[in-house]
PDB file of N, CA and C in Angstrom:
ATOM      1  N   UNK A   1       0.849  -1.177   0.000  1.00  0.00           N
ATOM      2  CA  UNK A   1       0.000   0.000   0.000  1.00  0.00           C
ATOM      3  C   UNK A   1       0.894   1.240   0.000  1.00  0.00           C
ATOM      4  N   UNK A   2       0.963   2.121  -0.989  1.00  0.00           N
ATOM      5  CA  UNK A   2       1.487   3.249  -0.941  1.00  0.00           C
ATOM      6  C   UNK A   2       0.459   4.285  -0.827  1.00  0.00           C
ATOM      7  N   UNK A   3       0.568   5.260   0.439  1.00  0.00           N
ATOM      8  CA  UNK A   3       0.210   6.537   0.347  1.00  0.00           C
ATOM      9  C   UNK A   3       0.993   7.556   0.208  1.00  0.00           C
ATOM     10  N   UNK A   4       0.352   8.920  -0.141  1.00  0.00           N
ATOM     11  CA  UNK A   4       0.808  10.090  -0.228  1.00  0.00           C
ATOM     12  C   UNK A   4      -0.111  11.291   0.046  1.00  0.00           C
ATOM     13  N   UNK A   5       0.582  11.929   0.889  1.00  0.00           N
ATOM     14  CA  UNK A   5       0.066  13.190   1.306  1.00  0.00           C
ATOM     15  C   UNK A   5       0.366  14.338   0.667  1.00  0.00           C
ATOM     16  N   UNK A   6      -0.419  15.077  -0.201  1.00  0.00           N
ATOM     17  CA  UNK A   6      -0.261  16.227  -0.737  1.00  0.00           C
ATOM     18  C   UNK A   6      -0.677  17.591  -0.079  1.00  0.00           C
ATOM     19  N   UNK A   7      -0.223  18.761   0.102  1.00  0.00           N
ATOM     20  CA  UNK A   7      -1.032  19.656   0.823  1.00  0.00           C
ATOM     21  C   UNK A   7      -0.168  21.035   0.493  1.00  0.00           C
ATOM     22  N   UNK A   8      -0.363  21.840   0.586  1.00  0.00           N
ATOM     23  CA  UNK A   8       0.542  23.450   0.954  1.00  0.00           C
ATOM     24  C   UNK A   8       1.084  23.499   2.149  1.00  0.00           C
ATOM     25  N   UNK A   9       2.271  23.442   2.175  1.00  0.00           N
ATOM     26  CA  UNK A   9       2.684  23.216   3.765  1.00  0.00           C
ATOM     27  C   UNK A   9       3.031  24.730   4.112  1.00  0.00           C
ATOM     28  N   UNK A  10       3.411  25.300   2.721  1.00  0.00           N
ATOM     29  CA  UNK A  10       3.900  27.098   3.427  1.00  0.00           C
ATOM     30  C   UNK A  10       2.332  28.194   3.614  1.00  0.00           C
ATOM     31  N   UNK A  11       1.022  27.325   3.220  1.00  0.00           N
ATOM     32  CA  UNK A  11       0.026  28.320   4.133  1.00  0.00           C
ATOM     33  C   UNK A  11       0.552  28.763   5.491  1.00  0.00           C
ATOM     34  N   UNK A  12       0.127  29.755   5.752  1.00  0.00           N
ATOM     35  CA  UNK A  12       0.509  30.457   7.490  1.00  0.00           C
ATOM     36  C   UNK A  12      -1.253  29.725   8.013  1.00  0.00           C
ATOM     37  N   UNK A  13      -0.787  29.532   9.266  1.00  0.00           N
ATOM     38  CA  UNK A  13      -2.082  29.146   9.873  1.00  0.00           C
ATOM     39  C   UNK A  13      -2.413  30.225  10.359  1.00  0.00           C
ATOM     40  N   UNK A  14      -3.632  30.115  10.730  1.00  0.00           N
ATOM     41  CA  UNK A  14      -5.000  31.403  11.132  1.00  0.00           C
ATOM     42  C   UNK A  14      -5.382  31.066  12.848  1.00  0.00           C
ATOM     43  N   UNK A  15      -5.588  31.508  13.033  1.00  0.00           N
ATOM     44  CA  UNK A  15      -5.889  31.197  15.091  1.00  0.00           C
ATOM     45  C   UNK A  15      -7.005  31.931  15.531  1.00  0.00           C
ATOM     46  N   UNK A  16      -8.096  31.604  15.287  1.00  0.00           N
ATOM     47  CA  UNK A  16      -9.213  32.779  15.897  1.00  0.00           C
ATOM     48  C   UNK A  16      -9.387  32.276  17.325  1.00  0.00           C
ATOM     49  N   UNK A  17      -8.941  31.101  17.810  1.00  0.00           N
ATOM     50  CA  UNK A  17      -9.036  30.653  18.881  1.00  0.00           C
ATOM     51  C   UNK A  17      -8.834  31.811  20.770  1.00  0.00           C
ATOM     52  N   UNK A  18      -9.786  32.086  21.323  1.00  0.00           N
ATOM     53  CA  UNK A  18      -9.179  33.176  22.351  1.00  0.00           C
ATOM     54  C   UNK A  18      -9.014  32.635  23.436  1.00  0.00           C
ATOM     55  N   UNK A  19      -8.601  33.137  24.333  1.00  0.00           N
ATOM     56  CA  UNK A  19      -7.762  32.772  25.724  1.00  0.00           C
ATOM     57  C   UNK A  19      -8.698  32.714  26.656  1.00  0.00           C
ATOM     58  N   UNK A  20      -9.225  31.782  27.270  1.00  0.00           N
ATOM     59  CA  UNK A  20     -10.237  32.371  28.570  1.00  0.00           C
ATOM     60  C   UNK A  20      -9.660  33.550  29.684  1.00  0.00           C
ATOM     61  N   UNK A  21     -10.346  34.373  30.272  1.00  0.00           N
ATOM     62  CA  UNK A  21     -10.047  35.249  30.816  1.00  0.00           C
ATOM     63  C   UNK A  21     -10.310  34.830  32.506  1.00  0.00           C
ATOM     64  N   UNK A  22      -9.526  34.767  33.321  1.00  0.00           N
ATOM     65  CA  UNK A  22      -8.833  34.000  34.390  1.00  0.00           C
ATOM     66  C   UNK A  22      -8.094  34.920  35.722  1.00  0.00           C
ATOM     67  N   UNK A  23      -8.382  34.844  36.673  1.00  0.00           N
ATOM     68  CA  UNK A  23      -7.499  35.842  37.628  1.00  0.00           C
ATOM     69  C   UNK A  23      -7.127  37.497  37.560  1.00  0.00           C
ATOM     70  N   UNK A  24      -5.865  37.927  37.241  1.00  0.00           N
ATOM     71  CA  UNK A  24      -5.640  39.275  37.260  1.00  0.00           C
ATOM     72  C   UNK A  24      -6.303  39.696  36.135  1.00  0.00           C
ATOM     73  N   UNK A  25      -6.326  39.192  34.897  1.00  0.00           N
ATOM     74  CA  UNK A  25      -6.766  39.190  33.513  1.00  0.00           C
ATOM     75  C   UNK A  25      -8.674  39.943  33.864  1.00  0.00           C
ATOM     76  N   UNK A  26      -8.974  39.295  34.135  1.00  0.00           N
ATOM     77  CA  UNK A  26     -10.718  39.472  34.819  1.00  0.00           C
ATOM     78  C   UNK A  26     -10.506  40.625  35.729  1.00  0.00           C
ATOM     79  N   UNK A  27      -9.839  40.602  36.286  1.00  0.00           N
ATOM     80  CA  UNK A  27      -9.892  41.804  37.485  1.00  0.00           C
ATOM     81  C   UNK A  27      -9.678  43.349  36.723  1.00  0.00           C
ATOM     82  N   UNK A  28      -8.734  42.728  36.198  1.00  0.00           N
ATOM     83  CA  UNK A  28      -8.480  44.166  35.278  1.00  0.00           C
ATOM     84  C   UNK A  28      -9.112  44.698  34.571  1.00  0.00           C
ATOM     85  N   UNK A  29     -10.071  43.835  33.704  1.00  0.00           N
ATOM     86  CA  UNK A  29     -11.002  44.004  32.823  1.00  0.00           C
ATOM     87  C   UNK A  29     -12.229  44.287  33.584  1.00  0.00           C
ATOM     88  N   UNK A  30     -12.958  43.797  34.572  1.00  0.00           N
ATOM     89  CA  UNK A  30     -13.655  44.358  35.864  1.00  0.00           C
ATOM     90  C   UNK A  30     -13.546  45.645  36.142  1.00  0.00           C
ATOM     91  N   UNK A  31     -12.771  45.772  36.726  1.00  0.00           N
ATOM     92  CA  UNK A  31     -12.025  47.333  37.058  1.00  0.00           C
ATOM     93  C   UNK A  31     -12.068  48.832  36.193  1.00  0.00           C
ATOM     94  N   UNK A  32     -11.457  48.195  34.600  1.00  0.00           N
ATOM     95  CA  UNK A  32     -11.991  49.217  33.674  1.00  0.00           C
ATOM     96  C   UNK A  32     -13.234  49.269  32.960  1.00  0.00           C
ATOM     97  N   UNK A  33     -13.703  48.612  32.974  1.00  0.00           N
ATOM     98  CA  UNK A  33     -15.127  48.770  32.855  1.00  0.00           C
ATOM     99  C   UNK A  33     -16.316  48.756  33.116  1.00  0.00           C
ATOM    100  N   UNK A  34     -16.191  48.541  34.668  1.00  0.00           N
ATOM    101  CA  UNK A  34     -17.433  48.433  35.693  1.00  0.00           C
ATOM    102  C   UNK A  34     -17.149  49.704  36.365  1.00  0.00           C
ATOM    103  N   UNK A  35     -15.688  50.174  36.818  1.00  0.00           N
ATOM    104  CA  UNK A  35     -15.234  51.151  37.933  1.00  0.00           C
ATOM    105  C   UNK A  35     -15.332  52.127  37.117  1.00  0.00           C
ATOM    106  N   UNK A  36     -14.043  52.007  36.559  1.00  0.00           N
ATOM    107  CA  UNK A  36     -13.766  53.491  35.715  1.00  0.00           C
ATOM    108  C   UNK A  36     -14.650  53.901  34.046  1.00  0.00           C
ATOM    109  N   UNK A  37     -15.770  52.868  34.030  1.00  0.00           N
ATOM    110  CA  UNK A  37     -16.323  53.318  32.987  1.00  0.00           C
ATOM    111  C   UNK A  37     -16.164  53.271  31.629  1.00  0.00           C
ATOM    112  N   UNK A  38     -14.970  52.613  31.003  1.00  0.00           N
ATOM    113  CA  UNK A  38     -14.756  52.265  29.589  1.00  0.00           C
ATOM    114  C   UNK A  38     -15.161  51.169  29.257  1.00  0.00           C
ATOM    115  N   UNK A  39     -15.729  51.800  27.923  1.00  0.00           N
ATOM    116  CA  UNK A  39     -17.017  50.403  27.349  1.00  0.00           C
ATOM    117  C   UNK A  39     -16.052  49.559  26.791  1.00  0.00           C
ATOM    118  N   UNK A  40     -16.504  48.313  26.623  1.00  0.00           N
ATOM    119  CA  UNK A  40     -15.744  46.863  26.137  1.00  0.00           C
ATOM    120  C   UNK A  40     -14.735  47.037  24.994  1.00  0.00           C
ATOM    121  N   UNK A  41     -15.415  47.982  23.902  1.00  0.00           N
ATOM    122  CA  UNK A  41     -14.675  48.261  23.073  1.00  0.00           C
ATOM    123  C   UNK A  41     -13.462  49.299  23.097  1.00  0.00           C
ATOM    124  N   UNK A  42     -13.222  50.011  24.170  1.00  0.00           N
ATOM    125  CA  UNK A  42     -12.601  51.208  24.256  1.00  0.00           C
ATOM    126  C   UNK A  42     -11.410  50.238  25.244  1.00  0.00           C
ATOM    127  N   UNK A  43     -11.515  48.976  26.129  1.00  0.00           N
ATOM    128  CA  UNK A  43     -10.503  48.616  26.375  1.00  0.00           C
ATOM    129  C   UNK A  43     -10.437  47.697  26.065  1.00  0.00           C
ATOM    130  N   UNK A  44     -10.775  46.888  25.066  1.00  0.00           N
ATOM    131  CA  UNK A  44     -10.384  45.970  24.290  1.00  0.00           C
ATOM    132  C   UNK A  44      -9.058  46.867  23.007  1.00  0.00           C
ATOM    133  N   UNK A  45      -9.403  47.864  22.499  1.00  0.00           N
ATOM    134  CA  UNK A  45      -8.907  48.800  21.592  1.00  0.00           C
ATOM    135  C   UNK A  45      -7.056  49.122  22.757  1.00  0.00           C
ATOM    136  N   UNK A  46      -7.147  49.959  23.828  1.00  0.00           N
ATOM    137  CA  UNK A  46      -6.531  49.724  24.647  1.00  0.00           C
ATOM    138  C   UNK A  46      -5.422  48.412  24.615  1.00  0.00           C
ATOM    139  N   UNK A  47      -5.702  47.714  24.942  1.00  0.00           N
ATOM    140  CA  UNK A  47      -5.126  46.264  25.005  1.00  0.00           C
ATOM    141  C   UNK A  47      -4.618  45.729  23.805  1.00  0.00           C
ATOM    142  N   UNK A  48      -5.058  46.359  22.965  1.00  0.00           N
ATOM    143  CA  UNK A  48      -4.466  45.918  21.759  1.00  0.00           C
ATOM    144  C   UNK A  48      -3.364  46.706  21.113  1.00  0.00           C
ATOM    145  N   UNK A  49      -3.216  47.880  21.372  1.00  0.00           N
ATOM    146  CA  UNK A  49      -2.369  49.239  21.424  1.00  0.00           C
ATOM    147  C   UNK A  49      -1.305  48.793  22.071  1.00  0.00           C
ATOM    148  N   UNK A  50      -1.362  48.036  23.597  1.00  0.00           N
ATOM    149  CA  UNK A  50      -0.433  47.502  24.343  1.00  0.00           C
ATOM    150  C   UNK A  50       0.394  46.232  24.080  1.00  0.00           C
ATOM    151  N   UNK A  51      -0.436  45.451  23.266  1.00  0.00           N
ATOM    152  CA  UNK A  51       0.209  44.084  22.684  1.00  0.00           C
ATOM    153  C   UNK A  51       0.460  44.128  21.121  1.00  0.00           C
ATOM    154  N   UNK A  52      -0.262  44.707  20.630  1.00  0.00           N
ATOM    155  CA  UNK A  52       0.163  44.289  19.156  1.00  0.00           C
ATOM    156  C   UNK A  52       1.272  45.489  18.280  1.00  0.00           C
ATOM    157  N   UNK A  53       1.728  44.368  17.371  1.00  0.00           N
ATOM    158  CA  UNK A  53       3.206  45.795  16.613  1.00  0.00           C
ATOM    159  C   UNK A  53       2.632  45.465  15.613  1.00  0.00           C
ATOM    160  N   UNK A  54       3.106  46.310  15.225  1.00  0.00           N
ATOM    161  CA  UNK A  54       2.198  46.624  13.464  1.00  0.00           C
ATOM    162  C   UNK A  54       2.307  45.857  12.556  1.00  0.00           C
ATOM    163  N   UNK A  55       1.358  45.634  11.868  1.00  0.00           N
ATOM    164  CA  UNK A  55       1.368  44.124  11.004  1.00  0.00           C
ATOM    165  C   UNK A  55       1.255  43.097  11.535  1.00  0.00           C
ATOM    166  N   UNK A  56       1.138  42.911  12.288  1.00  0.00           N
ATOM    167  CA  UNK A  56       0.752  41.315  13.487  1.00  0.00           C
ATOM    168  C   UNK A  56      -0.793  41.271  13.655  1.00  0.00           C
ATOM    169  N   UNK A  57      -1.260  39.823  13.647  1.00  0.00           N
ATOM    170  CA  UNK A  57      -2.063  39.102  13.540  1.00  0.00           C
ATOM    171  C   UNK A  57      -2.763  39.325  15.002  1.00  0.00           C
ATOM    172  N   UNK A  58      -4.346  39.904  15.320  1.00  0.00           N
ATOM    173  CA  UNK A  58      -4.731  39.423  16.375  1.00  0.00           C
ATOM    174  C   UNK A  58      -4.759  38.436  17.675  1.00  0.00           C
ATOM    175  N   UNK A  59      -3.959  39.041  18.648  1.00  0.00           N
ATOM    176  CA  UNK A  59      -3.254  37.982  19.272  1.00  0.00           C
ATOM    177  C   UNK A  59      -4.274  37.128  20.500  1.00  0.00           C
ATOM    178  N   UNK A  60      -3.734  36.211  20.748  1.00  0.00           N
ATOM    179  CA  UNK A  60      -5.133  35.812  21.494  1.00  0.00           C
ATOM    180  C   UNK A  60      -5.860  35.845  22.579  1.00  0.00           C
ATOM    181  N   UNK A  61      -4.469  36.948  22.982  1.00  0.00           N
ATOM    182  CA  UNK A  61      -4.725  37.052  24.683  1.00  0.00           C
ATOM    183  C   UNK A  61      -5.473  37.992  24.739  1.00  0.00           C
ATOM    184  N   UNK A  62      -5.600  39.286  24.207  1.00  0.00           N
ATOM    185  CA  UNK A  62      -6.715  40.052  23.821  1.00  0.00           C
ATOM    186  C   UNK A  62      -7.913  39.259  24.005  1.00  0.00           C
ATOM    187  N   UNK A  63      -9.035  39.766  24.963  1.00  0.00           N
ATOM    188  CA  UNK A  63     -10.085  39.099  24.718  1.00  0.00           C
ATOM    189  C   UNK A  63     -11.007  40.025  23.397  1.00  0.00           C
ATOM    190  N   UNK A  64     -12.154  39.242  23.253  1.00  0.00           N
ATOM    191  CA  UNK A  64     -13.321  39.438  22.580  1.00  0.00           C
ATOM    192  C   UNK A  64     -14.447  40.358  22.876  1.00  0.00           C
ATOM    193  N   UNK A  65     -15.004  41.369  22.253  1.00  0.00           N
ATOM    194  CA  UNK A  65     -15.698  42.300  22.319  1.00  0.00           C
ATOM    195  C   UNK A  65     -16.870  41.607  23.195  1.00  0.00           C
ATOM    196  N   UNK A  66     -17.422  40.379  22.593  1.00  0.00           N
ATOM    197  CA  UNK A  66     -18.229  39.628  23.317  1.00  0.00           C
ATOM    198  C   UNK A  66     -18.321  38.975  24.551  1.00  0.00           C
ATOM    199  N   UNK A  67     -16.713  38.509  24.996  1.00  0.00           N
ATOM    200  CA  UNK A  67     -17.292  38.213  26.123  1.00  0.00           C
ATOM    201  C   UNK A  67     -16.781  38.934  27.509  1.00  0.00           C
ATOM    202  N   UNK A  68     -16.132  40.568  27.244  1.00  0.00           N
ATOM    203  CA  UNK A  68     -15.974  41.697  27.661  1.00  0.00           C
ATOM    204  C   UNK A  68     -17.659  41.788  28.015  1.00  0.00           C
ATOM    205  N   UNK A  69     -18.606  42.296  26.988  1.00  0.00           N
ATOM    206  CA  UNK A  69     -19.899  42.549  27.461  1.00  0.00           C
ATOM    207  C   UNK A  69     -20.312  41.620  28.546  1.00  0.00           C
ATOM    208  N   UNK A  70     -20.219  40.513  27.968  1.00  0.00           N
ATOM    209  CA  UNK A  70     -21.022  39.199  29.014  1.00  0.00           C
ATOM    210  C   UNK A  70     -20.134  39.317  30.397  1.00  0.00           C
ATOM    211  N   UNK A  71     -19.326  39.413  30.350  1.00  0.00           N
ATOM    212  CA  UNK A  71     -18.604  39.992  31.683  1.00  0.00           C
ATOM    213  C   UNK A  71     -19.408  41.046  32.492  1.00  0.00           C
ATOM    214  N   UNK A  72     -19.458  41.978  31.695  1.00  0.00           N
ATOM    215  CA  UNK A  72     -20.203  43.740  32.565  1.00  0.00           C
ATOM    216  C   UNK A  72     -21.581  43.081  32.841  1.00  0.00           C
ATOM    217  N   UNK A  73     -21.899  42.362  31.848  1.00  0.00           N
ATOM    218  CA  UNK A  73     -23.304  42.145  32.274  1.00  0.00           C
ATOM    219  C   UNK A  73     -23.377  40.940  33.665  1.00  0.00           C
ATOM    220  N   UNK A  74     -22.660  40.893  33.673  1.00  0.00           N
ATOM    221  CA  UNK A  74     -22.764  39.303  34.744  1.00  0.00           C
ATOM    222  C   UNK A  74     -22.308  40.307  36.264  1.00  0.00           C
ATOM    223  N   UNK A  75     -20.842  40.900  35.873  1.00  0.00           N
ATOM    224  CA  UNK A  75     -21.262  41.935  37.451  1.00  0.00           C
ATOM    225  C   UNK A  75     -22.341  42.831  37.347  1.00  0.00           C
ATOM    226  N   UNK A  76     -22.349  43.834  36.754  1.00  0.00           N
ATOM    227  CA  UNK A  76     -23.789  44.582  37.008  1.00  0.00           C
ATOM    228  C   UNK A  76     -25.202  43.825  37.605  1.00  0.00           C
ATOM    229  N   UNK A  77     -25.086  42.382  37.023  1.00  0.00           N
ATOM    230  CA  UNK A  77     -26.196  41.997  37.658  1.00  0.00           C
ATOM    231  C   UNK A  77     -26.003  41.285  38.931  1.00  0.00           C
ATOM    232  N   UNK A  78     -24.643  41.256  39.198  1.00  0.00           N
ATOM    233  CA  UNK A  78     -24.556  40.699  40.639  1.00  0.00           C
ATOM    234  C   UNK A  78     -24.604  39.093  40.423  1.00  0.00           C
ATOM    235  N   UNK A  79     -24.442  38.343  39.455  1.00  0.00           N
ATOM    236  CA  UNK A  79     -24.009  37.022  39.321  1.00  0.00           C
ATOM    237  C   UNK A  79     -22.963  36.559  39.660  1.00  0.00           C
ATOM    238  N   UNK A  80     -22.518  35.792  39.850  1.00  0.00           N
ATOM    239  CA  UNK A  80     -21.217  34.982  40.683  1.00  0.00           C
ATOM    240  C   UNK A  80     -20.457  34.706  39.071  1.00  0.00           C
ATOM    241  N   UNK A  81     -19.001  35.527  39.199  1.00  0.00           N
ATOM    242  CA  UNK A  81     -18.374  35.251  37.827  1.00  0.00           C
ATOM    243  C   UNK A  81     -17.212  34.076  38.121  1.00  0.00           C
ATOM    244  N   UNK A  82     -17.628  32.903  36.964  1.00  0.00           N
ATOM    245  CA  UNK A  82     -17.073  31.668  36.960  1.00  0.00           C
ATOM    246  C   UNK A  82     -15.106  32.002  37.205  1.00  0.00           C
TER     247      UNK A  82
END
């Protein structure tokens, strides 16, 4: 039995995959946007200013616009955050 694998091996891979947000990471993100008032997008934007150099790929530690909101919304309502 002969096989063979053909494929593009020099594609760059893609990573939309994000980081769960965990300890100081949460606190911080808590902090600026429950305390001091900047909406999800204004420190998500932030954070990205701080990690990324120009021409670089969305990195993953940056969280997501989405679950920045689901965050504010879970303290504001006084839910127990996982």
């Amino acid at each position: 039995m002969h096989c063979t694998f053909r494929s593009n091996f020099q594609e760059t891979h893609k990573t939309t995959k994000k980081r769960r947000m965990i300890g100081p990471a949460m606190e911080k993100a808590i902090s600026s946007i429950c305390v001091d008032g900047l909406s999800s997008e204004t420190y998500r934007e932030r954070e990205a200013v701080r990690l990324i150099k120009t021409g670089e790929p969305d990195p993953s530690i940056i969280p997501s616009g989405n679950s920045l909101r689901i965050l504010k919304s879970r303290v504001t309502a006084g839910r127990q955050i996982p």
